[in-house]
PDB file of N, CA and C in Angstrom:
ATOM      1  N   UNK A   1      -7.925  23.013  20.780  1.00  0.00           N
ATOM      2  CA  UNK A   1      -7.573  21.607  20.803  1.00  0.00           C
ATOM      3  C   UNK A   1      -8.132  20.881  19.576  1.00  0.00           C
ATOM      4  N   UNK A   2      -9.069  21.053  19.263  1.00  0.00           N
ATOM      5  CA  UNK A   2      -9.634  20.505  18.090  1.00  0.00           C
ATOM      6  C   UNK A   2      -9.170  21.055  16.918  1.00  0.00           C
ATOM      7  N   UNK A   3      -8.850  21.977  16.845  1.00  0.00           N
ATOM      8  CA  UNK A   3      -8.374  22.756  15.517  1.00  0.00           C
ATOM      9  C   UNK A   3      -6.326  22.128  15.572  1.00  0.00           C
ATOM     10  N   UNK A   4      -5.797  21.195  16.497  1.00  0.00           N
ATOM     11  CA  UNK A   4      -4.789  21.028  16.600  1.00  0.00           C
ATOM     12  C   UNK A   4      -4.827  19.443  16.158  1.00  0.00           C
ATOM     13  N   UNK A   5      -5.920  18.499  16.633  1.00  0.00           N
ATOM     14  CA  UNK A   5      -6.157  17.470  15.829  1.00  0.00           C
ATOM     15  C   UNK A   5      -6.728  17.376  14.285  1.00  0.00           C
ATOM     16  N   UNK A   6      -7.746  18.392  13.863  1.00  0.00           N
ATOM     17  CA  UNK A   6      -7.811  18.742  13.063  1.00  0.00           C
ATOM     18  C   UNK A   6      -6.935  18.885  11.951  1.00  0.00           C
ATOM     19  N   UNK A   7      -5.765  19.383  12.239  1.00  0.00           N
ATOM     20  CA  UNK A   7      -4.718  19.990  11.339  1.00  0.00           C
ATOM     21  C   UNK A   7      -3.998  18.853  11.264  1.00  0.00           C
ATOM     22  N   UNK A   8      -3.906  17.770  12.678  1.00  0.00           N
ATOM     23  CA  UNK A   8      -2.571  16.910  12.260  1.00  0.00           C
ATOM     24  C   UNK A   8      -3.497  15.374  11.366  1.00  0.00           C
ATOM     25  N   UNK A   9      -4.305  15.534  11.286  1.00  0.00           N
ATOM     26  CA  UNK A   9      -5.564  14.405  11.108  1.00  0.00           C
ATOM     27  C   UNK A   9      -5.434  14.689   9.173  1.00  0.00           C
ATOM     28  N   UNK A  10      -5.445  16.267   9.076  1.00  0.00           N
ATOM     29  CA  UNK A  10      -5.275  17.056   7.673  1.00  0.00           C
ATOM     30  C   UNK A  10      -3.795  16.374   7.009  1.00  0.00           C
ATOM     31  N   UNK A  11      -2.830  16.759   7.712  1.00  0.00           N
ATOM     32  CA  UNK A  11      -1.624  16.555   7.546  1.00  0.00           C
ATOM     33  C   UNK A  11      -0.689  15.133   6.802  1.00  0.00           C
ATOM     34  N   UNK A  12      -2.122  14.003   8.304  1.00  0.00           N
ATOM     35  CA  UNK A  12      -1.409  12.675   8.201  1.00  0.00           C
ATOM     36  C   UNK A  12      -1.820  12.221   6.489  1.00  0.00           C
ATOM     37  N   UNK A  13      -3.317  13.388   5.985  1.00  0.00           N
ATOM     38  CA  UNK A  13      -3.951  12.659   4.902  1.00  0.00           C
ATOM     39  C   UNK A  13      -3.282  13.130   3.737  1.00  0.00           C
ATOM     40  N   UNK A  14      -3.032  14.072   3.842  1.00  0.00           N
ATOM     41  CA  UNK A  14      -2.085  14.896   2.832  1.00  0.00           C
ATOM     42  C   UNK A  14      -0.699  14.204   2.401  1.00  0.00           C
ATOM     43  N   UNK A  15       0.234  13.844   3.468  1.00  0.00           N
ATOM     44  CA  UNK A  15       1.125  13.356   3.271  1.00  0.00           C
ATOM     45  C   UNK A  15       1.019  11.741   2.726  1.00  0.00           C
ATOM     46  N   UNK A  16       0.200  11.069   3.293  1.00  0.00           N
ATOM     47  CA  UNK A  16      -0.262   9.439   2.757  1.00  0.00           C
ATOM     48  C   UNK A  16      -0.666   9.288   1.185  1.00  0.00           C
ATOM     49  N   UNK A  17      -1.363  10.325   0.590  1.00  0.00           N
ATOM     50  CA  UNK A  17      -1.559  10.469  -0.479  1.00  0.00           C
ATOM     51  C   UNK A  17      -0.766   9.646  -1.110  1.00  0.00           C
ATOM     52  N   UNK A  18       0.092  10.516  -1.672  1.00  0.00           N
ATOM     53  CA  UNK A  18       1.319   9.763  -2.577  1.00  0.00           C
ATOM     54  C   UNK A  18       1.538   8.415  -2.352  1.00  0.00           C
ATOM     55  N   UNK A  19       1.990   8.059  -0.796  1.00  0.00           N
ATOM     56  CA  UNK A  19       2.852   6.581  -0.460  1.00  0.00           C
ATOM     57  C   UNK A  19       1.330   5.887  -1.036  1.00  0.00           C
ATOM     58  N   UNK A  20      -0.049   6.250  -1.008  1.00  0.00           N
ATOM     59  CA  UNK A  20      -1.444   5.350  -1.174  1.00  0.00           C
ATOM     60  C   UNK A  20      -1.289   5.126  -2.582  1.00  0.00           C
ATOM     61  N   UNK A  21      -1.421   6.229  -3.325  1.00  0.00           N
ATOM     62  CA  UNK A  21      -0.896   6.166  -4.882  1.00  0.00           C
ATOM     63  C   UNK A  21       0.063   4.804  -5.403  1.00  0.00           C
ATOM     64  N   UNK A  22       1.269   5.203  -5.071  1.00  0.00           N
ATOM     65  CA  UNK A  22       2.525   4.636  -5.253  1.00  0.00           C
ATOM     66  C   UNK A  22       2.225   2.689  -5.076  1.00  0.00           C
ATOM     67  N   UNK A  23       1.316   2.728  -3.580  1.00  0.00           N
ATOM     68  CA  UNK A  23       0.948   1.462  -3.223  1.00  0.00           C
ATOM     69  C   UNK A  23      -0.023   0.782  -4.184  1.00  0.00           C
ATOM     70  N   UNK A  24      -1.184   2.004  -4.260  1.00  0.00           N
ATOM     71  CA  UNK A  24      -1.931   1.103  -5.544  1.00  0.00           C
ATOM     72  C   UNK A  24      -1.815   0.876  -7.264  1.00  0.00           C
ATOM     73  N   UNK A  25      -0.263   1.652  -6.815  1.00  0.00           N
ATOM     74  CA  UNK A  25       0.083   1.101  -8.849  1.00  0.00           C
ATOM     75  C   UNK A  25       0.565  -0.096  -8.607  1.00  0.00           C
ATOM     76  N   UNK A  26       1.815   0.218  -7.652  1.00  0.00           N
ATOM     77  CA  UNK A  26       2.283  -1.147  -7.705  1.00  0.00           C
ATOM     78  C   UNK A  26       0.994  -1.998  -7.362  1.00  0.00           C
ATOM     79  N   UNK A  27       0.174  -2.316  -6.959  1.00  0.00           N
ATOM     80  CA  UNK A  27      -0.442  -3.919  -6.524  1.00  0.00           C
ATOM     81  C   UNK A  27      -1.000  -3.785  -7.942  1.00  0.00           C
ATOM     82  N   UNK A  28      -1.808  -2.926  -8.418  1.00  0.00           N
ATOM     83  CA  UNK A  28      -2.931  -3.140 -10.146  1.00  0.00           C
ATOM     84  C   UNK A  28      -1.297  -3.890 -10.895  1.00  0.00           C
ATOM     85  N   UNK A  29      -0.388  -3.054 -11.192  1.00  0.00           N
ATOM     86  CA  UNK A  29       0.433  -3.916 -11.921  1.00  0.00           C
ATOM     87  C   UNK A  29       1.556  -5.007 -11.396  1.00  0.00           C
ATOM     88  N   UNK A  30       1.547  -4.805 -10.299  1.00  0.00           N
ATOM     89  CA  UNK A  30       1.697  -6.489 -10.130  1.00  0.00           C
ATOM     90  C   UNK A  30       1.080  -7.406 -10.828  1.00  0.00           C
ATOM     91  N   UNK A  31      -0.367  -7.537 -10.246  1.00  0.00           N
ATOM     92  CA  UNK A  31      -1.160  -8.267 -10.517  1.00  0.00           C
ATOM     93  C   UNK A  31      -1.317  -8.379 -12.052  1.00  0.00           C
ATOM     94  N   UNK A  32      -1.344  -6.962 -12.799  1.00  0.00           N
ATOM     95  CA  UNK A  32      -2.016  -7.258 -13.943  1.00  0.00           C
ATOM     96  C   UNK A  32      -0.266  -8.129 -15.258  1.00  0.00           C
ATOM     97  N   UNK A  33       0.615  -7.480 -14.761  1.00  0.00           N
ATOM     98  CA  UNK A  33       1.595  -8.549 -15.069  1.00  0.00           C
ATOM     99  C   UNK A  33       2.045  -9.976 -15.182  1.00  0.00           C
ATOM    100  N   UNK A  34       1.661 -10.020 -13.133  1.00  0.00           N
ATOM    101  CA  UNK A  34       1.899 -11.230 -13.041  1.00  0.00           C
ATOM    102  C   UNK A  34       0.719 -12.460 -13.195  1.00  0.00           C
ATOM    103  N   UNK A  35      -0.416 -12.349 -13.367  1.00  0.00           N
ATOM    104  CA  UNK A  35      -1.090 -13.036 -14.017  1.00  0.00           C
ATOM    105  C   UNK A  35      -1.634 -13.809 -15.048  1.00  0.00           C
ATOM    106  N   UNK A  36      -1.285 -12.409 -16.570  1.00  0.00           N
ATOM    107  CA  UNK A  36      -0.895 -13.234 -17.683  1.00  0.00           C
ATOM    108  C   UNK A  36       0.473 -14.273 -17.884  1.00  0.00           C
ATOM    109  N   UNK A  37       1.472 -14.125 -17.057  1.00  0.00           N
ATOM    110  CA  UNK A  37       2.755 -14.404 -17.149  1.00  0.00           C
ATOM    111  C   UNK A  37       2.768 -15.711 -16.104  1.00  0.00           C
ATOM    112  N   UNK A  38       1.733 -15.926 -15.767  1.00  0.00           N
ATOM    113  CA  UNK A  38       1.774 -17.209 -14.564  1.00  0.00           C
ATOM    114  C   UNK A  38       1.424 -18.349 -15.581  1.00  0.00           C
ATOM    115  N   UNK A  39       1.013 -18.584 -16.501  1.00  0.00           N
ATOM    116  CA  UNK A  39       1.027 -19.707 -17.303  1.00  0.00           C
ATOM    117  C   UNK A  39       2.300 -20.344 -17.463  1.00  0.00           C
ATOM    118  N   UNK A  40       3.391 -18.781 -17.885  1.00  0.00           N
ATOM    119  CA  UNK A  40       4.678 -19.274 -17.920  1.00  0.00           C
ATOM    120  C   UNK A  40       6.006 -19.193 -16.882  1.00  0.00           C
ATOM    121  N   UNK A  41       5.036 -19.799 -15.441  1.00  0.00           N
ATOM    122  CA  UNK A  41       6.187 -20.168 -14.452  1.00  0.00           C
ATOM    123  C   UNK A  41       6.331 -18.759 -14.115  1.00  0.00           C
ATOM    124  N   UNK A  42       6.783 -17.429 -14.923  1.00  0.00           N
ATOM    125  CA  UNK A  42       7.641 -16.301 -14.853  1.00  0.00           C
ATOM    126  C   UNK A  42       6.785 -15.301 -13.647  1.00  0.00           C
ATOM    127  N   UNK A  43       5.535 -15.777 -14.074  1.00  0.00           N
ATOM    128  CA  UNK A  43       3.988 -14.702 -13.030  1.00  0.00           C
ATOM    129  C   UNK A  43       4.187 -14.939 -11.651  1.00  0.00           C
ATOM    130  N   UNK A  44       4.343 -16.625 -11.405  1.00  0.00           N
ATOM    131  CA  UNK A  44       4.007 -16.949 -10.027  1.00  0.00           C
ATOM    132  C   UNK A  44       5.188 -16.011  -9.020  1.00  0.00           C
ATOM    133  N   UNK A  45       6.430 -15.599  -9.500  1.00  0.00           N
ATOM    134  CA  UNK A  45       6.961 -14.476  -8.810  1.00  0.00           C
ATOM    135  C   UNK A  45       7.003 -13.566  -8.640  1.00  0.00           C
ATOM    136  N   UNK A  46       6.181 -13.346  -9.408  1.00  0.00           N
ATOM    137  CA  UNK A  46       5.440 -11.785  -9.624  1.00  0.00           C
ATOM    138  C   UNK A  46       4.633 -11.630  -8.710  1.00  0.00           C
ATOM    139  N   UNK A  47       3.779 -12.617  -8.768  1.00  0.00           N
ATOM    140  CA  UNK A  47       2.447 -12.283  -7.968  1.00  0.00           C
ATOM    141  C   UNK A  47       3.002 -12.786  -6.760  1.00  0.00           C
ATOM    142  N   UNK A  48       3.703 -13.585  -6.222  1.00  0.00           N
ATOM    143  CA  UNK A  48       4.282 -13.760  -4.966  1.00  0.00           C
ATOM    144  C   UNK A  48       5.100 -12.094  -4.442  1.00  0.00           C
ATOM    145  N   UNK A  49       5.718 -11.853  -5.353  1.00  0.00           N
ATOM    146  CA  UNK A  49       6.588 -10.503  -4.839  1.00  0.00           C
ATOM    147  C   UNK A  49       4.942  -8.987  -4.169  1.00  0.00           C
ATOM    148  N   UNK A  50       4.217  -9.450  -5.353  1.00  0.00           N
ATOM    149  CA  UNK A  50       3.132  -8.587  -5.147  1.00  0.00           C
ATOM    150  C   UNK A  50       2.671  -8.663  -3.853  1.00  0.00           C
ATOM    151  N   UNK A  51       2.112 -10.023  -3.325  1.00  0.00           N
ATOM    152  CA  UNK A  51       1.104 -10.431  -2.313  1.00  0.00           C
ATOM    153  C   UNK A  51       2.290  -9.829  -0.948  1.00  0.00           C
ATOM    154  N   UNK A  52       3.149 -10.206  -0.872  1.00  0.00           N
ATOM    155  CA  UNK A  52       4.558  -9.466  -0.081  1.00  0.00           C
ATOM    156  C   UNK A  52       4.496  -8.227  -0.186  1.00  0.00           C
ATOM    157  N   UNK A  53       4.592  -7.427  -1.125  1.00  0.00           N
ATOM    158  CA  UNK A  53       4.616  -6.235  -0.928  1.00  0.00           C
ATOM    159  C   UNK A  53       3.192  -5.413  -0.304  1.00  0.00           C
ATOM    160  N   UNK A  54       1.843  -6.205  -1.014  1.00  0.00           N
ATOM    161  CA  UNK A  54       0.417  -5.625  -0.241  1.00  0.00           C
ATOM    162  C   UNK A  54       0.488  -5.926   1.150  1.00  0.00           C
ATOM    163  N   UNK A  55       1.167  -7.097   1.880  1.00  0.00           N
ATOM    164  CA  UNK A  55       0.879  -7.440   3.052  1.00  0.00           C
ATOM    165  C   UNK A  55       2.346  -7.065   4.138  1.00  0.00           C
ATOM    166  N   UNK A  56       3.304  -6.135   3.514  1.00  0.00           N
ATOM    167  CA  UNK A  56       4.210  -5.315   4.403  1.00  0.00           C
ATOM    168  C   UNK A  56       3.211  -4.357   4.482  1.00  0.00           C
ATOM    169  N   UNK A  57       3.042  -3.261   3.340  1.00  0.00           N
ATOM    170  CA  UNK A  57       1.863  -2.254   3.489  1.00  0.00           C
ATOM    171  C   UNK A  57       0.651  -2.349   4.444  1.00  0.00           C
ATOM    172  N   UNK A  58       0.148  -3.258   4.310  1.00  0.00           N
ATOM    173  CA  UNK A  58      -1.188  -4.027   5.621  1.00  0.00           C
ATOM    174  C   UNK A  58      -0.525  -3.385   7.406  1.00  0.00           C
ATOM    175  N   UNK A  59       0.769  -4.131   6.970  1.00  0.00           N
ATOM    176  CA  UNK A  59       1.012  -4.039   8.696  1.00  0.00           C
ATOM    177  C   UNK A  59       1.665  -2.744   8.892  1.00  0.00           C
ATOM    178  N   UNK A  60       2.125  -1.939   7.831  1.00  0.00           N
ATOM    179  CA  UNK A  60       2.514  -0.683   8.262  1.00  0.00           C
ATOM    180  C   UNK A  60       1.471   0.115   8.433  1.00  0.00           C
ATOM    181  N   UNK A  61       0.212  -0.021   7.703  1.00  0.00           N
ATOM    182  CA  UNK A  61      -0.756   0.667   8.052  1.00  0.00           C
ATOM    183  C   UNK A  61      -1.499   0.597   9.385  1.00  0.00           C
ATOM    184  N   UNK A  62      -1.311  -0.787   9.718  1.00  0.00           N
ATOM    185  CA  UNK A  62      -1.714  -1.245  11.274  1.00  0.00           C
ATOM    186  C   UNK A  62      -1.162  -0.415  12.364  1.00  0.00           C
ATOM    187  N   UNK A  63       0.368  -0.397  11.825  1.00  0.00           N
ATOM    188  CA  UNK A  63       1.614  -0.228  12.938  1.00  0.00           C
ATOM    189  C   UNK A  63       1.008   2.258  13.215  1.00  0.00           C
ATOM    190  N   UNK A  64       0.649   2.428  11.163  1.00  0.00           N
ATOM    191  CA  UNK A  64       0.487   4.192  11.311  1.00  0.00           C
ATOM    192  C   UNK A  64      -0.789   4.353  12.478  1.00  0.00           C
ATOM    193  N   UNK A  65      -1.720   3.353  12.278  1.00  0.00           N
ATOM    194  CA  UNK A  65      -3.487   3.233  12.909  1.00  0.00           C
ATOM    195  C   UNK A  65      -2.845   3.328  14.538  1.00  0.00           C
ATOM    196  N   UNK A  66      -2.067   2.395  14.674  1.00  0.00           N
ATOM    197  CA  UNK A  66      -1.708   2.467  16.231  1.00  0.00           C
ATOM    198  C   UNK A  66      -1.019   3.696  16.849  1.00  0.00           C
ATOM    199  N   UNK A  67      -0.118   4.068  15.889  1.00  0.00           N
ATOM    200  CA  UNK A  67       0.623   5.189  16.538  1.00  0.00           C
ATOM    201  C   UNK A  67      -0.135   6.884  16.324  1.00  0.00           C
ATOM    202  N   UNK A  68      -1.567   7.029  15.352  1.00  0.00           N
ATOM    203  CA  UNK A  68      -2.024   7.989  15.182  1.00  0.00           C
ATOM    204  C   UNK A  68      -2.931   7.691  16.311  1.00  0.00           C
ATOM    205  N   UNK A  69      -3.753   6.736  16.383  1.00  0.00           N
ATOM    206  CA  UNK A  69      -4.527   6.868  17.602  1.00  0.00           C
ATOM    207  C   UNK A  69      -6.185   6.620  16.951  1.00  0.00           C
TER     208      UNK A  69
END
């Protein structure tokens, strides 16, 4: 039994990798885009699209936490 949580506990971390990756380029360059570029009006949608995209991620991670257990 333990060697069966074990493996899927292995699994869930293995596979998250990437989507964790993927999540923390996009937010560094969000941010690091849309910040210089907020002087000129052009950032503040940037960094709005950003803060949206970190806080879908938030609740899907909530939604993986609930359904792994």
């Amino acid at each position: 039994m333990k060697k069966r949580k074990a493996r899927a506990a292995w699994t869930m971390m293995v596979t998250s990798l990437p989507r964790g990756i993927a999540w923390f380029v996009i937010a560094i360059v969000g941010v690091c885009v849309g910040l210089p570029l907020a002087p000129f009006i052009i950032g503040l949608p940037i960094l709005a699209a950003t803060l949206k995209a970190c806080e879908r991620l938030m609740s899907e991670r909530a939604q993986a936490g609930c359904d792994v257990g």
